[in-house]
Each structure stands twice: as structure tokens, then as C-alpha cells.
PDB file of N, CA and C in Angstrom:
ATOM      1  N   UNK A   1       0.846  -1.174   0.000  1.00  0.00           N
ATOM      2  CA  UNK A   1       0.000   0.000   0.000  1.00  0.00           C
ATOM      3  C   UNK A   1       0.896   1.242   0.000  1.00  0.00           C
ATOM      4  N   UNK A   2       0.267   2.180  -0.753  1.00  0.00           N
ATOM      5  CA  UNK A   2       1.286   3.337  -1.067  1.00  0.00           C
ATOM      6  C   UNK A   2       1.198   4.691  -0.099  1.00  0.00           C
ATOM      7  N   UNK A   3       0.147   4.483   0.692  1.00  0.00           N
ATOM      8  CA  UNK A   3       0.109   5.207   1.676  1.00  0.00           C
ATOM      9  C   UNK A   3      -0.056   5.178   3.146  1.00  0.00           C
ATOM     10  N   UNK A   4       0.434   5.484   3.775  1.00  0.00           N
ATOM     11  CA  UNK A   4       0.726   5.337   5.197  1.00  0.00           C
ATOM     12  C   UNK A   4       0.006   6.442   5.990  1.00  0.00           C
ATOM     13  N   UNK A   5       0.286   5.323   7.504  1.00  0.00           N
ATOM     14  CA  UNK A   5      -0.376   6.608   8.540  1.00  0.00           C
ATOM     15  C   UNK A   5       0.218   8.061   8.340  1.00  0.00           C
ATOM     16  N   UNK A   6      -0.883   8.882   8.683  1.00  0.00           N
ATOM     17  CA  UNK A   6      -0.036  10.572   8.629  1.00  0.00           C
ATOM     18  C   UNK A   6       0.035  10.743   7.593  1.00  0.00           C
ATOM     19  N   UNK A   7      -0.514  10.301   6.532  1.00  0.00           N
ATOM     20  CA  UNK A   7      -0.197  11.035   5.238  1.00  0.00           C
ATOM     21  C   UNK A   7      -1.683  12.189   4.915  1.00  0.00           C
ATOM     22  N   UNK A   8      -1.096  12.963   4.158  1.00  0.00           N
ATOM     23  CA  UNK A   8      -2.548  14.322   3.864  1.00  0.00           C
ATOM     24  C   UNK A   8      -3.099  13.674   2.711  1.00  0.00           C
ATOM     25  N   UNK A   9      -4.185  13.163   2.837  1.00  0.00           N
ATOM     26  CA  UNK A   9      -4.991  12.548   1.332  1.00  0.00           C
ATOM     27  C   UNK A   9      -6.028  13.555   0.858  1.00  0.00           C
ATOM     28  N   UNK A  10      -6.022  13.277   0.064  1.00  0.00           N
ATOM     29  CA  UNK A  10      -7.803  13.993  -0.654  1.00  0.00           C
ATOM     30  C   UNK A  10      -8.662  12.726  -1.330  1.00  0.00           C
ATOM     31  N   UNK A  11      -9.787  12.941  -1.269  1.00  0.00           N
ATOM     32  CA  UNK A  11     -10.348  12.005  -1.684  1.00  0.00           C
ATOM     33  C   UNK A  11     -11.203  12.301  -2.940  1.00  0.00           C
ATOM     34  N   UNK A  12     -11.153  11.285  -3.918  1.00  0.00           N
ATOM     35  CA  UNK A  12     -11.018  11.325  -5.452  1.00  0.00           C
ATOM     36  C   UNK A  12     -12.587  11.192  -5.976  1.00  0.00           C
ATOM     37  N   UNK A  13     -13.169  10.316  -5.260  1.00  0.00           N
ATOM     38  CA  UNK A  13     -14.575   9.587  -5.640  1.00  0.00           C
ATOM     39  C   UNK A  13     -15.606  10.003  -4.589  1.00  0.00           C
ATOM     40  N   UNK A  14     -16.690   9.508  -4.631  1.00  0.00           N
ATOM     41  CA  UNK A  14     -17.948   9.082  -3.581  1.00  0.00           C
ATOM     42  C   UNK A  14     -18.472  10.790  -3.119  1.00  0.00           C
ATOM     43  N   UNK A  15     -18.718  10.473  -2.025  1.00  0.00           N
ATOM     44  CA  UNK A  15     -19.872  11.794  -1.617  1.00  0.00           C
ATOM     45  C   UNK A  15     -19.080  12.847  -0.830  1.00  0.00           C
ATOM     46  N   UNK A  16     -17.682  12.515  -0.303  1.00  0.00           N
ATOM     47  CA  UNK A  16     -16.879  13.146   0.369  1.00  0.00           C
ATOM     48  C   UNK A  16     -16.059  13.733  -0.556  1.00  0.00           C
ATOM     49  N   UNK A  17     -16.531  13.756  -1.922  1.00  0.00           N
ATOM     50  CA  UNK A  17     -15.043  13.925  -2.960  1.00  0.00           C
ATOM     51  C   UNK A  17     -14.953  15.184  -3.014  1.00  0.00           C
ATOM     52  N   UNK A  18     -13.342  15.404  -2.999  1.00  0.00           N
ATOM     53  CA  UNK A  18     -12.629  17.135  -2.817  1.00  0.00           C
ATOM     54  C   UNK A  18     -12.083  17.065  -1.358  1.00  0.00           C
ATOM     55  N   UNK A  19     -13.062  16.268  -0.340  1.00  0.00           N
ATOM     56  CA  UNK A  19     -12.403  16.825   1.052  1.00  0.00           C
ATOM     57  C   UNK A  19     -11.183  15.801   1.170  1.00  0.00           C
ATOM     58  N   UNK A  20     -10.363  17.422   2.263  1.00  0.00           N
ATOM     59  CA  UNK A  20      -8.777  16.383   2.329  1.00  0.00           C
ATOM     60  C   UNK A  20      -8.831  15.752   3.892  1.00  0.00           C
ATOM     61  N   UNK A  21      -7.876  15.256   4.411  1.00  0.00           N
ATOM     62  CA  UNK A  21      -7.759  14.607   5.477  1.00  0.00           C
ATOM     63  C   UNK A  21      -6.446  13.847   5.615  1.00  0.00           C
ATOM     64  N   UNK A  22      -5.833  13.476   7.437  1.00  0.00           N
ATOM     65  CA  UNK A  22      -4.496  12.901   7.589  1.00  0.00           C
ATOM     66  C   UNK A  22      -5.679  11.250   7.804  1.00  0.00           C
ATOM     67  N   UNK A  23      -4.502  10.556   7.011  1.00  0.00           N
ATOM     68  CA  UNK A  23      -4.795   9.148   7.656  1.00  0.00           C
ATOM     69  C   UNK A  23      -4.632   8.770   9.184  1.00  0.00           C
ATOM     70  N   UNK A  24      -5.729   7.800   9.947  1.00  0.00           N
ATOM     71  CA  UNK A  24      -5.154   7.586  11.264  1.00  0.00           C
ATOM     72  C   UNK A  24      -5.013   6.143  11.333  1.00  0.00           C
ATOM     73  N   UNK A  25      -5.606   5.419  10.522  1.00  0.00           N
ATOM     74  CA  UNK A  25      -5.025   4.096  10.220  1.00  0.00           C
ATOM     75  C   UNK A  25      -5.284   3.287   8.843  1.00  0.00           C
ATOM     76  N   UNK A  26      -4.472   2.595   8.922  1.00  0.00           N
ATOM     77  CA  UNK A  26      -4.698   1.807   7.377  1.00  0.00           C
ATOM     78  C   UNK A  26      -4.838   0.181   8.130  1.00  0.00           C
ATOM     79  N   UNK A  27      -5.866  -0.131   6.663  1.00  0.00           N
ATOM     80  CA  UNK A  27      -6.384  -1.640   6.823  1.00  0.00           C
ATOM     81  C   UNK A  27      -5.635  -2.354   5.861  1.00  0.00           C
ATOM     82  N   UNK A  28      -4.520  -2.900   5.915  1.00  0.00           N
ATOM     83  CA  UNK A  28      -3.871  -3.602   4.882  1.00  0.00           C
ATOM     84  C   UNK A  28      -4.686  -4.819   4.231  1.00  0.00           C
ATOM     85  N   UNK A  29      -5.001  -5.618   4.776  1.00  0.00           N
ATOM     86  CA  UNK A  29      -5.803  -7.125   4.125  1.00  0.00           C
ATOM     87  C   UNK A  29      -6.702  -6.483   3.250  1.00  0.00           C
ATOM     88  N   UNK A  30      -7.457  -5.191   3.754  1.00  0.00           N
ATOM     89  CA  UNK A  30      -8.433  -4.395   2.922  1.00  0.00           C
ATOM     90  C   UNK A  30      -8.697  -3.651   1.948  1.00  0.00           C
ATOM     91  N   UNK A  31      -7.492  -3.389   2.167  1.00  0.00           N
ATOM     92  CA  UNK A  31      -6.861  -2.371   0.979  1.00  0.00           C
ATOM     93  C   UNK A  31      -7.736  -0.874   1.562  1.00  0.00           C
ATOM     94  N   UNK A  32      -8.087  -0.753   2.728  1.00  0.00           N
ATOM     95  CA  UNK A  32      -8.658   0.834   3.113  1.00  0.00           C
ATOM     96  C   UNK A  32      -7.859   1.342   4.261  1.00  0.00           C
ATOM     97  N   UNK A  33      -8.457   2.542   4.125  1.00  0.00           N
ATOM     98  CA  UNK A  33      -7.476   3.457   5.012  1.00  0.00           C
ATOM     99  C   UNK A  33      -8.549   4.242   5.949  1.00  0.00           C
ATOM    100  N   UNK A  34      -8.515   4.761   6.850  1.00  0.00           N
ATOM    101  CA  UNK A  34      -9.461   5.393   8.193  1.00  0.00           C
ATOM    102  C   UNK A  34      -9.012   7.192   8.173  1.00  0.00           C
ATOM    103  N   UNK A  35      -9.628   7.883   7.463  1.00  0.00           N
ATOM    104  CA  UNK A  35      -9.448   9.403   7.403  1.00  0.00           C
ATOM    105  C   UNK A  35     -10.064  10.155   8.228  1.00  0.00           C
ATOM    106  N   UNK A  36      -9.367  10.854   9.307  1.00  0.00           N
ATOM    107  CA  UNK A  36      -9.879  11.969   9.788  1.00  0.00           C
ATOM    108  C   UNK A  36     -11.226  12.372   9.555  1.00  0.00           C
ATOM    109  N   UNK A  37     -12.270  12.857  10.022  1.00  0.00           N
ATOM    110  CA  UNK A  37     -13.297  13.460   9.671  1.00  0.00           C
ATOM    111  C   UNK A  37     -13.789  13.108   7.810  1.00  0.00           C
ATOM    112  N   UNK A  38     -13.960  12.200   7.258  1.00  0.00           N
ATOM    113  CA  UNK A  38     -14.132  11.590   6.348  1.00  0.00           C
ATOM    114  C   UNK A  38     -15.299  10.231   6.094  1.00  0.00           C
ATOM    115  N   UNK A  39     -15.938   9.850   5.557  1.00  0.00           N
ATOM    116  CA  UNK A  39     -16.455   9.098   5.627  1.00  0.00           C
ATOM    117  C   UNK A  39     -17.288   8.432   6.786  1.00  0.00           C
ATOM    118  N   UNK A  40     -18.203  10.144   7.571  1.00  0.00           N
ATOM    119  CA  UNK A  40     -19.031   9.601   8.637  1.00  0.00           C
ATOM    120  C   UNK A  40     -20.482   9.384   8.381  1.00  0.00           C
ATOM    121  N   UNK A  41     -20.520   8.320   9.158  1.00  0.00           N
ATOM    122  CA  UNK A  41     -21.742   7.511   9.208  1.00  0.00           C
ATOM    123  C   UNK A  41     -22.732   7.935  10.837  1.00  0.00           C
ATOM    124  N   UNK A  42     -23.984   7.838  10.908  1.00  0.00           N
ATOM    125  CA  UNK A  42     -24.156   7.724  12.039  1.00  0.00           C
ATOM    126  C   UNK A  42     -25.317   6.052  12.263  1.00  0.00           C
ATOM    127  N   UNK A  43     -24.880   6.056  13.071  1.00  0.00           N
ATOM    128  CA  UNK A  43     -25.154   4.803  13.974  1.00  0.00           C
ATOM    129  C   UNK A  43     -25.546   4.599  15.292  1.00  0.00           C
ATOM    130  N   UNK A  44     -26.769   3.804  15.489  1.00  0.00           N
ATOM    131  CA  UNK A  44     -27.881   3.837  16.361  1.00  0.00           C
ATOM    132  C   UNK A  44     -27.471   2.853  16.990  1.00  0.00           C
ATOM    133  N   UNK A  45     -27.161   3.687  18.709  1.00  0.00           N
ATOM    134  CA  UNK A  45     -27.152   2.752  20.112  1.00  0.00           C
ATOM    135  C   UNK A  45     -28.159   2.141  20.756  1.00  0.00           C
ATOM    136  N   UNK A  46     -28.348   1.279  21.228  1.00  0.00           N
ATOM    137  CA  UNK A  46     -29.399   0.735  22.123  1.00  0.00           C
ATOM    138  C   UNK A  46     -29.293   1.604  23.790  1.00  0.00           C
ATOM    139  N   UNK A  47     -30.071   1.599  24.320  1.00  0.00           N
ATOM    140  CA  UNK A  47     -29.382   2.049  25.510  1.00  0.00           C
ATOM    141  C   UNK A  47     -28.497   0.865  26.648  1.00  0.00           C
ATOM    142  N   UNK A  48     -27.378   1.827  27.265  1.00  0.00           N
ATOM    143  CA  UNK A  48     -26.470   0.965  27.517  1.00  0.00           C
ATOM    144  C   UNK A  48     -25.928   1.313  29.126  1.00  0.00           C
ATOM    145  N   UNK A  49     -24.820   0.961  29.897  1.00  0.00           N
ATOM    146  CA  UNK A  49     -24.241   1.759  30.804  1.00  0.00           C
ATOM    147  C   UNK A  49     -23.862   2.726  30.389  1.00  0.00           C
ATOM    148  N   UNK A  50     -23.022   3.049  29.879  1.00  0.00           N
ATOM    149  CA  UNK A  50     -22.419   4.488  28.439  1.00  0.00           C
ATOM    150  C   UNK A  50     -23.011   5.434  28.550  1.00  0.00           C
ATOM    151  N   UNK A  51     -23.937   4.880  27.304  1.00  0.00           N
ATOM    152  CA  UNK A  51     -25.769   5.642  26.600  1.00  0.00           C
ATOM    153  C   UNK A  51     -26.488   4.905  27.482  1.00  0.00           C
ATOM    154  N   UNK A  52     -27.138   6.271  29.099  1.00  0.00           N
ATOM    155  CA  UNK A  52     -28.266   5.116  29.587  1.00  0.00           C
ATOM    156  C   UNK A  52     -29.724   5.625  28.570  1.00  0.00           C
ATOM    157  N   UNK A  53     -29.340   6.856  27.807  1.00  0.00           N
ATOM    158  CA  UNK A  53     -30.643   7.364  26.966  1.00  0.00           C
ATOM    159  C   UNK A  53     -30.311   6.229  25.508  1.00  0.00           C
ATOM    160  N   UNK A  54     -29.622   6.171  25.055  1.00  0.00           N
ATOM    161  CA  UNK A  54     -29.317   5.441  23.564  1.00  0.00           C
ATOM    162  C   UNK A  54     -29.067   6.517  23.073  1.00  0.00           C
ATOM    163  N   UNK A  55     -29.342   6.423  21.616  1.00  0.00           N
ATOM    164  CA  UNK A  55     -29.443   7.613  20.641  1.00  0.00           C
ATOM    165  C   UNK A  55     -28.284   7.274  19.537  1.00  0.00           C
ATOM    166  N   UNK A  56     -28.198   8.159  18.716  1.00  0.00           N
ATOM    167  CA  UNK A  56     -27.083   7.996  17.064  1.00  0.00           C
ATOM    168  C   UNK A  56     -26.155   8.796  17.458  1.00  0.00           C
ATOM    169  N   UNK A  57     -25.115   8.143  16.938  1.00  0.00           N
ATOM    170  CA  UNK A  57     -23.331   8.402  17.347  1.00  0.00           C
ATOM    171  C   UNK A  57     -22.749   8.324  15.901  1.00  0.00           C
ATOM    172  N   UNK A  58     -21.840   9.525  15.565  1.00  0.00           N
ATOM    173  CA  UNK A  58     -21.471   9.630  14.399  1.00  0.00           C
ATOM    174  C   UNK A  58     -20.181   8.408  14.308  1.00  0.00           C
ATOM    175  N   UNK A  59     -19.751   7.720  13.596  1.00  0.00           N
ATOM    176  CA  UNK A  59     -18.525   7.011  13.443  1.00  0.00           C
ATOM    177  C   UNK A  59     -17.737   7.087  11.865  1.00  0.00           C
ATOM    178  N   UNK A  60     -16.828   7.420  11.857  1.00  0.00           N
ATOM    179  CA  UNK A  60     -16.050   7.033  10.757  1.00  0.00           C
ATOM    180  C   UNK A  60     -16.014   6.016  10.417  1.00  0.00           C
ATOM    181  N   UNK A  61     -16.142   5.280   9.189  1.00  0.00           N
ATOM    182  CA  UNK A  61     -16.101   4.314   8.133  1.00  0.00           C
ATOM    183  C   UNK A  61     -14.755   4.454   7.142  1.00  0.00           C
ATOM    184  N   UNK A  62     -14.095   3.469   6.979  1.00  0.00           N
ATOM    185  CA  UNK A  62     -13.099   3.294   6.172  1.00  0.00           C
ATOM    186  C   UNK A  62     -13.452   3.468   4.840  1.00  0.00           C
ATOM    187  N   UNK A  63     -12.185   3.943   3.648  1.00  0.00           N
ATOM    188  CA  UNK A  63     -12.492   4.340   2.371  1.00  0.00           C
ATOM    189  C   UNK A  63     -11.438   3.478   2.015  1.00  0.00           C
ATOM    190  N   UNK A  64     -11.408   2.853   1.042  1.00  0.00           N
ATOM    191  CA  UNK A  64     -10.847   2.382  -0.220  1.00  0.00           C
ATOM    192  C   UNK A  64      -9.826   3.112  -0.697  1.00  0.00           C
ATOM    193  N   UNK A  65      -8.350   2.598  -0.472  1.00  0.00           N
ATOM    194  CA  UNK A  65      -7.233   3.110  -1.077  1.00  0.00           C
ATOM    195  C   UNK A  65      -7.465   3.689  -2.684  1.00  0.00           C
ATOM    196  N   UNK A  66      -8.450   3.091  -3.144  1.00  0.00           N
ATOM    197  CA  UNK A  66      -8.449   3.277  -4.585  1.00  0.00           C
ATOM    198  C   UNK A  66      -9.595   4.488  -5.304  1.00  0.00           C
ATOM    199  N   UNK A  67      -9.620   5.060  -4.026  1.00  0.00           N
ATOM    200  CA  UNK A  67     -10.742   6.332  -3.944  1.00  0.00           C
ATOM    201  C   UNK A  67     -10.414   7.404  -3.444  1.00  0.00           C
ATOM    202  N   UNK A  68      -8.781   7.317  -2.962  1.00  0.00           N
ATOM    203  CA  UNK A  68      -8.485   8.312  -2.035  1.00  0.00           C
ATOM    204  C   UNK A  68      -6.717   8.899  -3.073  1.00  0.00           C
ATOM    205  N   UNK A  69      -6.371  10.479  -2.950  1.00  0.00           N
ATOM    206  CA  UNK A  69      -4.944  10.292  -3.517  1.00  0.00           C
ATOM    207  C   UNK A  69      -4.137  11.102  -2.772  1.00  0.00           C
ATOM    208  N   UNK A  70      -2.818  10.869  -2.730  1.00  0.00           N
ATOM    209  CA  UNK A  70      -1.749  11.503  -1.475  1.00  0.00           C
ATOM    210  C   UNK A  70      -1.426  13.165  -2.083  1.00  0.00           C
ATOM    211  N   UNK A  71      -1.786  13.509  -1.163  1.00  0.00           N
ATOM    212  CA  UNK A  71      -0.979  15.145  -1.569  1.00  0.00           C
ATOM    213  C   UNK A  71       0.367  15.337  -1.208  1.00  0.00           C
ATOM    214  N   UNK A  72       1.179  15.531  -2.255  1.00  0.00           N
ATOM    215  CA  UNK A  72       2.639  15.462  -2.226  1.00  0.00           C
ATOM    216  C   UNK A  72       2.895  17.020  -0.833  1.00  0.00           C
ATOM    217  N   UNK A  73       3.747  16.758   0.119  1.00  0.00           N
ATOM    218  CA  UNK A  73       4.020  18.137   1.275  1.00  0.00           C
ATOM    219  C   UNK A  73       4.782  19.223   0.401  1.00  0.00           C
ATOM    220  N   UNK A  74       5.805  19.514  -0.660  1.00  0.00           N
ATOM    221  CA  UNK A  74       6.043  19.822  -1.524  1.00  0.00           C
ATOM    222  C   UNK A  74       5.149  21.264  -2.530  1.00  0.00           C
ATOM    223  N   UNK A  75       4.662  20.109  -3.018  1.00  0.00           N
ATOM    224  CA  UNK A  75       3.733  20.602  -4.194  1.00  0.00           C
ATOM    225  C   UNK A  75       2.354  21.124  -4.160  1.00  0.00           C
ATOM    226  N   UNK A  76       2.132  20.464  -3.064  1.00  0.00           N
ATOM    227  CA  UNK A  76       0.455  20.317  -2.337  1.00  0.00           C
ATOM    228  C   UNK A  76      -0.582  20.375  -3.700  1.00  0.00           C
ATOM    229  N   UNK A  77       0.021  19.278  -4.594  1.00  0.00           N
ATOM    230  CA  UNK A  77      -1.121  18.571  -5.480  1.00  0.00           C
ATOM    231  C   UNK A  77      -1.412  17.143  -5.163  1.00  0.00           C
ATOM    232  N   UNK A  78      -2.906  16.852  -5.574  1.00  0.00           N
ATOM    233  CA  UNK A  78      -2.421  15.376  -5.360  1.00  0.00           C
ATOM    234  C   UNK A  78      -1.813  14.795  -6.397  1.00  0.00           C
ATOM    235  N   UNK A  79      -1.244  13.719  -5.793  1.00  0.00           N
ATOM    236  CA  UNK A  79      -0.256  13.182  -6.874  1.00  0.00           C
ATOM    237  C   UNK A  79      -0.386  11.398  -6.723  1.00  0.00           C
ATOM    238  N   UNK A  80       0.269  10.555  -7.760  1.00  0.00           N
ATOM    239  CA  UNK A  80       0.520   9.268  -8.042  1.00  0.00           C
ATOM    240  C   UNK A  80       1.805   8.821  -6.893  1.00  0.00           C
ATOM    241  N   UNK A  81       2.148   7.838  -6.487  1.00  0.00           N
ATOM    242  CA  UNK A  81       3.139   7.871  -6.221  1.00  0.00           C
ATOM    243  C   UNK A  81       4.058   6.274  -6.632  1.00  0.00           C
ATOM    244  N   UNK A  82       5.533   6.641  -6.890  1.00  0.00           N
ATOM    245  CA  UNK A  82       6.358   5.944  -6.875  1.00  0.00           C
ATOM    246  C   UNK A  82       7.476   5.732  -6.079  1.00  0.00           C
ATOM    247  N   UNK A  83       8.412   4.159  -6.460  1.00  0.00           N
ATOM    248  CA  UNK A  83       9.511   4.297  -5.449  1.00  0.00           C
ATOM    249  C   UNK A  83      10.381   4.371  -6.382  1.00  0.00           C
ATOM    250  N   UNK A  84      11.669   4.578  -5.127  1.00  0.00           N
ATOM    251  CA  UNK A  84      12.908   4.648  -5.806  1.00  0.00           C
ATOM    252  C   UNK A  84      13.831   4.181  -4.579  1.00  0.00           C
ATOM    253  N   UNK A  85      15.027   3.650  -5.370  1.00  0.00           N
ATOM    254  CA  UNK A  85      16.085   3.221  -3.910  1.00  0.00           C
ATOM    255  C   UNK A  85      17.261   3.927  -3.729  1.00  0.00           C
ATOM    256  N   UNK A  86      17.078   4.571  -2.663  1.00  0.00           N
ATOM    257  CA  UNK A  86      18.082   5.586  -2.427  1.00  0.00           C
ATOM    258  C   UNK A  86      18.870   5.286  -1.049  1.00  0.00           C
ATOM    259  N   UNK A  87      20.106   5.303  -1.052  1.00  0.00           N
ATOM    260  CA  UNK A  87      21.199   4.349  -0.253  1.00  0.00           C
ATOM    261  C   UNK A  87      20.382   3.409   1.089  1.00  0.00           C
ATOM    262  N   UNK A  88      20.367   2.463  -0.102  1.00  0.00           N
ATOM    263  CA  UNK A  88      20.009   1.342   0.269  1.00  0.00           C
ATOM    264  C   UNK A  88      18.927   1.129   1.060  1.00  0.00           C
ATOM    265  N   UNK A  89      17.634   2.328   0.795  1.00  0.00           N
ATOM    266  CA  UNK A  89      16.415   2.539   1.401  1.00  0.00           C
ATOM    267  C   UNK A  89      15.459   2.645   0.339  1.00  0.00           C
ATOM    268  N   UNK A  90      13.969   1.836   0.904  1.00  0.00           N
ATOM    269  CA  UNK A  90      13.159   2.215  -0.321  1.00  0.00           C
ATOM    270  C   UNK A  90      12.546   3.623  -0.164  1.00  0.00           C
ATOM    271  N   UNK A  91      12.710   4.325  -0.820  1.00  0.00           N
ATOM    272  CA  UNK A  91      11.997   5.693  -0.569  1.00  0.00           C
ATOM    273  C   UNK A  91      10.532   5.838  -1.402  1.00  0.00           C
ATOM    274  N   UNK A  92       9.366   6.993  -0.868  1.00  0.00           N
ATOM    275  CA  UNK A  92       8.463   7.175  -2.043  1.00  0.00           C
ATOM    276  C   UNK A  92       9.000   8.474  -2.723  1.00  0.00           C
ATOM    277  N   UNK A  93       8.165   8.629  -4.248  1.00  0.00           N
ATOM    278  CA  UNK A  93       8.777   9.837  -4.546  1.00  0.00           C
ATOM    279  C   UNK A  93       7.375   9.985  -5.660  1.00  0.00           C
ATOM    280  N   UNK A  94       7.138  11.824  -5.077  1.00  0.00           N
ATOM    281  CA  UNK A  94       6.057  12.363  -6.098  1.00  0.00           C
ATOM    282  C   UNK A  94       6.154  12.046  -7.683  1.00  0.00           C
ATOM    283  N   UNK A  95       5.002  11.868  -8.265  1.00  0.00           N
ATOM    284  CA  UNK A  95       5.358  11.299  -9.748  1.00  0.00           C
ATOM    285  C   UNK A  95       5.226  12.950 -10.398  1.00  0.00           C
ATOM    286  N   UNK A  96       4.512  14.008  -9.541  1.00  0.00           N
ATOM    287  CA  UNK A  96       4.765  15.423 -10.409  1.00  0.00           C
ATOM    288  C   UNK A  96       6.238  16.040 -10.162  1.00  0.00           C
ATOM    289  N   UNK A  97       6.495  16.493  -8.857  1.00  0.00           N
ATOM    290  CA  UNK A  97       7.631  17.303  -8.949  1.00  0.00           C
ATOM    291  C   UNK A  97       8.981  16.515  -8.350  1.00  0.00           C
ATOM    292  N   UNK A  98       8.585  15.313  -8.635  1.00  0.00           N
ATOM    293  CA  UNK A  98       9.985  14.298  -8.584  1.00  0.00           C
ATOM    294  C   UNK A  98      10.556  14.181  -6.527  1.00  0.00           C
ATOM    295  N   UNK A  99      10.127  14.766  -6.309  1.00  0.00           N
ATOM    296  CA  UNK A  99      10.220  15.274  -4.612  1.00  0.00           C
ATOM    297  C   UNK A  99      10.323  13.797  -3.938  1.00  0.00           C
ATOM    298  N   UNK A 100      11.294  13.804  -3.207  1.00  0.00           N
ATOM    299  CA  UNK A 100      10.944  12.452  -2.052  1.00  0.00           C
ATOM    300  C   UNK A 100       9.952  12.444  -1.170  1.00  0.00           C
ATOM    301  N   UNK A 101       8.894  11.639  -0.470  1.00  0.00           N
ATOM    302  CA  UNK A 101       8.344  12.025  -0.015  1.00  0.00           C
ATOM    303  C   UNK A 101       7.888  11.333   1.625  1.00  0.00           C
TER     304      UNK A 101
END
């Protein structure tokens, strides 16, 4: 996966598309990632110890690596990204302004 925690994404597709956000976790087996204020849902509690009233609680929902794209720190476009090996490390590197990233 080409993007990691802490990275600034924007998101490409769906109903959130245009808004940006830092990743706070990625789902590898899933291929999704968990964005900041992104992809909220709300969802209905029963009442509980917690909630002794119940009621709807907003939660974030994971997005699809393949819906979301990294904004290079640099350039602050979004961009593609690639690697490259630079002493003897894999590095990423912006596919616009060539930038390590």
C-alpha cells in the first residue's frame, strides 16, 4: 500500500469527494485506510451503561485506497506515487515534482 499513517490525502470519488484529510489508520488485508473526519456515518445505540438514553453516534467508516490520492508536502497537489532506492532505502517519490516524499 502506497500510503501510510499521517499522510494528507484527498479524496477522489464518492460523496466526500474534494475533502482532504491525515490518515489515522490503514487496513492492509483491505486495501482501506481510516481518514480523519471523512467518511461519517451515524449509527444507532441501544441504551447501555455508556448511553443510559441510547441515541445515534457519528462514526467514521473506512475508504478504499483506490478512492483516495496523497498530496505530495512539496507541491500540495495530489499526486501518483512511486519508489525509488536511495542508499540502500526504499523511498516514495512524487510522480509530479519528482520530490521524495
Amino acid at each position: 500500500m502506497k500510503i501510510k499513517k499521517g499522510d494528507k490525502i484527498k479524496v477522489i470519488t464518492g460523496k466526500d469527494k474534494g475533502r482532504d484529510g491525515i490518515v489515522e489508520k490503514t487496513y492492509i488485508k483491505n486495501d482501506t485506510v481510516l481518514i480523519q473526519g471523512v467518511n461519517i456515518y451515524k449509527k444507532h445505540i441501544k441504551k447501555n451503561e455508556k448511553m443510559p438514553q441510547g441515541g445515534v453516534v457519528e462514526v467514521p467508516r473506512p475508504l478504499s485506497v483506490s478512492k483516495v490520492m496523497l498530496l505530495c508536502p512539496l507541491c500540495k497537489k495530489s499526486t501518483r506515487v512511486s519508489y525509488k532506492i536511495e542508499k540502500n532505502k526504499k523511498v516514495r517519490v512524487c510522480k509530479k515534482c519528482k520530490s521524495i516524499i
